[in-house]
Protein backbone atom coordinates (compact mmCIF):
# COMPACT_ATOMS: atom_id res chain seq x y z
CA UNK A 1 -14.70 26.60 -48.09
CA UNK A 2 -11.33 27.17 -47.44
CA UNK A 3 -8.63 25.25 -45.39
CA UNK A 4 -9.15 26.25 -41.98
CA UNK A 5 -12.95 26.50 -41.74
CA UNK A 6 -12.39 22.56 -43.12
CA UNK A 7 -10.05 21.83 -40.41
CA UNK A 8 -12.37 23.85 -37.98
CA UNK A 9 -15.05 21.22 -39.60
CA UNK A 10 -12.89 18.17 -38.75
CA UNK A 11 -12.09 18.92 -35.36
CA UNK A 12 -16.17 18.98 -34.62
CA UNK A 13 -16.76 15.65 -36.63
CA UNK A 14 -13.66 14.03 -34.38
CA UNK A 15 -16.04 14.93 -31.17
CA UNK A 16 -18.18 12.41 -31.32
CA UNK A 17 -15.56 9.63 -32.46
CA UNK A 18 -13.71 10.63 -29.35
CA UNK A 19 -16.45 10.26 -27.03
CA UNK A 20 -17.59 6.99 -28.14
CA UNK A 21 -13.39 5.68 -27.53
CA UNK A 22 -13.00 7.46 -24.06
CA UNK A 23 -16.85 6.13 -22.77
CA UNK A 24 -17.31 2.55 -24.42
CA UNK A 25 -15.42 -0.38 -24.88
CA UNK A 26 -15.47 0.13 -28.96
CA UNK A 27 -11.73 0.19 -29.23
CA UNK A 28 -10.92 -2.48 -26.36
CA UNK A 29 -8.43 -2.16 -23.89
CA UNK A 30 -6.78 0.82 -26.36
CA UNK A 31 -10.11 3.02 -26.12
CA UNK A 32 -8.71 5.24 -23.96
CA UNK A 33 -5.73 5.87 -26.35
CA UNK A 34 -7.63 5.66 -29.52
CA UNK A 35 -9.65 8.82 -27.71
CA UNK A 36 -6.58 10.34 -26.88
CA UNK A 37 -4.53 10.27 -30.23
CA UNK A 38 -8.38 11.61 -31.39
CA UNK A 39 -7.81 14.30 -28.49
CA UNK A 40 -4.40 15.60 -29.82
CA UNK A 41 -5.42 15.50 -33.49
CA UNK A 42 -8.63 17.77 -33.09
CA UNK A 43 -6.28 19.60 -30.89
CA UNK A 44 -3.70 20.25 -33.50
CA UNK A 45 -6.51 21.39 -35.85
CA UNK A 46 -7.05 24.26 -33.46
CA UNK A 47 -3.35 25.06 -33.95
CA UNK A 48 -3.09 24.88 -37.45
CA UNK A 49 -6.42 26.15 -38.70
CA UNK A 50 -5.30 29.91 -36.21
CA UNK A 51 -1.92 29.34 -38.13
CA UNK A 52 -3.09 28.74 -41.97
CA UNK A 53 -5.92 31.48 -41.68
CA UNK A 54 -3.78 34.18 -40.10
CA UNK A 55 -0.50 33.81 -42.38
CA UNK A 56 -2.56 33.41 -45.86
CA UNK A 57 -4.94 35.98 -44.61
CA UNK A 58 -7.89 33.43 -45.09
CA UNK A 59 -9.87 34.85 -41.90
CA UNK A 60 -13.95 34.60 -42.28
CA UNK A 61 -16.82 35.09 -40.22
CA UNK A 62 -17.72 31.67 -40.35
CA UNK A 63 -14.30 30.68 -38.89
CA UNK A 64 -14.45 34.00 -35.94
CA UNK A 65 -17.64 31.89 -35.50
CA UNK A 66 -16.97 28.17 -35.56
CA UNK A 67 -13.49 28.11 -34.36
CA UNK A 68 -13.81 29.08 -30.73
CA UNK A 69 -17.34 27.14 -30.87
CA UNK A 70 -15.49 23.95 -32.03
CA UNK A 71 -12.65 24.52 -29.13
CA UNK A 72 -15.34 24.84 -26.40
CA UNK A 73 -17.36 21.57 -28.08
CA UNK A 74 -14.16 19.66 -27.68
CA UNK A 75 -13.06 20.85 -24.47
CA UNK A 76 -16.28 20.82 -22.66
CA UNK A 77 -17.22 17.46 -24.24
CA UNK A 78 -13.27 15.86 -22.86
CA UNK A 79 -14.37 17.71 -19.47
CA UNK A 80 -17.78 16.56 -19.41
CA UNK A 81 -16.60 12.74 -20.20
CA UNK A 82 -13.53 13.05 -17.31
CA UNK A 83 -16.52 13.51 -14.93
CA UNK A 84 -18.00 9.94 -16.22
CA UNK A 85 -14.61 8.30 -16.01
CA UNK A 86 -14.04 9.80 -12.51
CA UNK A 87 -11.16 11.43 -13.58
CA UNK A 88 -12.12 14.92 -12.65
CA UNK A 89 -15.00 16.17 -10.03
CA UNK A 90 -17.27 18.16 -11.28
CA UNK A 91 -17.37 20.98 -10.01
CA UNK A 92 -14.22 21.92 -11.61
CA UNK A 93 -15.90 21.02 -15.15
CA UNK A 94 -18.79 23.87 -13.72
CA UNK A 95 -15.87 26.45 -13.00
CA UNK A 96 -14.50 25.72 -16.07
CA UNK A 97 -17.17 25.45 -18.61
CA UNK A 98 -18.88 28.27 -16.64
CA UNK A 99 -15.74 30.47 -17.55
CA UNK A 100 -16.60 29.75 -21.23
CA UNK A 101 -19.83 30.82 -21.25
CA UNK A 102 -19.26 34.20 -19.13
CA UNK A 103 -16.20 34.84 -21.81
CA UNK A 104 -18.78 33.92 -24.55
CA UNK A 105 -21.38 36.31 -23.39
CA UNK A 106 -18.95 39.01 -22.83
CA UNK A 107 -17.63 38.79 -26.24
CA UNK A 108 -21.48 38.76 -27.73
CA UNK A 109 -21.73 41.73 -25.71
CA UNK A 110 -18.83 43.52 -27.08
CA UNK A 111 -19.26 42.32 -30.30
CA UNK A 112 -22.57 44.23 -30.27
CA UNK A 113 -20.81 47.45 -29.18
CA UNK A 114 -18.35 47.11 -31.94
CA UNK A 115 -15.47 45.83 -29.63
CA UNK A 116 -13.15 42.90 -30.72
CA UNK A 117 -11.60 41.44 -27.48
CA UNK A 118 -8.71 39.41 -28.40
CA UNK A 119 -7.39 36.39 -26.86
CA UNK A 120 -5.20 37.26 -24.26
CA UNK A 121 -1.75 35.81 -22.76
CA UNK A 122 -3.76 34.03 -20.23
CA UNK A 123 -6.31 32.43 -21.44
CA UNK A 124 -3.55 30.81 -24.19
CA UNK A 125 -2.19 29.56 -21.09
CA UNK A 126 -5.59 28.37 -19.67
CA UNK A 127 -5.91 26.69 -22.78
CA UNK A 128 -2.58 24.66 -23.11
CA UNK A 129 -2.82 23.49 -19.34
CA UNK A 130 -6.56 22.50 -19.78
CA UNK A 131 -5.27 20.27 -23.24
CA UNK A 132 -2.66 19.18 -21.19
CA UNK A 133 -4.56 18.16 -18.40
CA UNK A 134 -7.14 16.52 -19.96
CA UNK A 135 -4.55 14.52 -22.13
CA UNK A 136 -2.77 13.53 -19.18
CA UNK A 137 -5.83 12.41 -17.33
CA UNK A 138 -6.99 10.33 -20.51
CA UNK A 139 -3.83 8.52 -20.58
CA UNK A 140 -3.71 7.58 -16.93
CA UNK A 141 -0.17 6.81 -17.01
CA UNK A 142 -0.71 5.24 -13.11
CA UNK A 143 -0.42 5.86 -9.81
CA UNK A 144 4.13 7.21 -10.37
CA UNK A 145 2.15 10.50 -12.06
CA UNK A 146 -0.81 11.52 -10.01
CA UNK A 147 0.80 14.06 -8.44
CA UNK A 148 1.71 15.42 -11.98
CA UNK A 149 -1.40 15.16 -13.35
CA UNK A 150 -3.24 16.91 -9.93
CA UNK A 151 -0.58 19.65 -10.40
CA UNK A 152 -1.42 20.31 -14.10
CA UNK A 153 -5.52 20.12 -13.18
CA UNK A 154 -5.02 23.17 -10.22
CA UNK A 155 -2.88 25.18 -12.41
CA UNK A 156 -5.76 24.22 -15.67
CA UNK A 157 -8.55 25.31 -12.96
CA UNK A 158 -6.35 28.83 -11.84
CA UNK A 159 -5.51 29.96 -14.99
CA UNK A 160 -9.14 29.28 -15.93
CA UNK A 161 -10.25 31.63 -12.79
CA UNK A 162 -7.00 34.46 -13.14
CA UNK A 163 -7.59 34.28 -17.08
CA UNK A 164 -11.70 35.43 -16.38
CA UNK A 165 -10.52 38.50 -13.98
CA UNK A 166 -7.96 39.17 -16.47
CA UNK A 167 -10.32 39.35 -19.28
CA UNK A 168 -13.07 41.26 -16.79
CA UNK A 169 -10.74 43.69 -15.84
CA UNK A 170 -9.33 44.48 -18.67
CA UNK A 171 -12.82 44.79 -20.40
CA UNK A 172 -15.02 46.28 -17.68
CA UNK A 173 -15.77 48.80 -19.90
CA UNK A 174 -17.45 46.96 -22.44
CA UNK A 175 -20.31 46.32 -20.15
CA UNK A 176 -20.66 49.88 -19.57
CA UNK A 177 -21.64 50.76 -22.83
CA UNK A 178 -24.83 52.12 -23.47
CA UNK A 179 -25.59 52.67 -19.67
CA UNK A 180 -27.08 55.97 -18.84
């Protein structure tokens, strides 16, 4: 197994270490930034498992497969938790997760018409303001940064909703394959 499928690998062991921080009092009063610093370094693994595979050409099915699985797990499990916490209202966490699974299904689709449908601009974007957002609302830096972090969760939620058109649109075709 190379490098990135073993970062890949880490990130989706962290999950469950960062759930039990942000939803139990297992690390104290410093749960919340034990789950955070947990946050940023499965994060990072996303970053540098892309970067290592791409530039020493060490790109595999497993990791086309496990990669974007493990960045959903960890996002959707952060999301998920925020709703516990009362940090974010769910049905935000149903726009956004639902997102993922339409994307998901689209790509299966495609996939199965021999189409490869790359990550675009905006859904990079999504995903940076959705880390960012959920890091921000883990740390809760108090009541001086609300506004901050409800700015960063509306522009999270629209480029989550502009990066779905934009994927749609671009890709309509894809679900008119095989129609007759």
């Amino acid at each position: 197994m190379n490098l990135p499928n073993k970062l890949t690998l880490l990130r989706v062991f962290m999950i469950p270490f960062f759930v039990v921080f942000l939803l139990t009092d297992l690390g104290g009063s410093a749960g919340n930034y034990i789950a955070l610093a947990i946050f940023i370094a499965a994060s990072l693994t996303d970053f540098l498992d892309g970067k290592i595979a791409r530039k020493y050409n060490l790109v595999t099915n497993f990791g086309k497969f496990m990669d974007p699985l493990a960045d959903k797990l960890l996002v959707c499990a952060a999301l998920i938790c925020l709703i516990e916490t009362g940090k974010l209202a769910a049905w935000m966490v149903i726009v956004i997760i639902s997102r993922e699974f339409i994307i998901s299904g689209f790509r299966l689709i495609a996939s199965d018409n021999g189409v490869v449908i790359a990550a675009s601009y905006w859904g990079k974007f999504k995903t940076t303001f959705q880390i960012l957002m959920i890091c921000l609302l883990i740390a809760d830096l108090g009541e001086a940064f609300v506004w901050l972090e409800q700015a960063v969760t509306w522009i999270a939620l629209g480029l989550t909703v502009i990066s779905l058109v934009d994927y749609l649109l671009k890709n309509r075709d894809v679900l008119k394959e095989g129609e007759r």
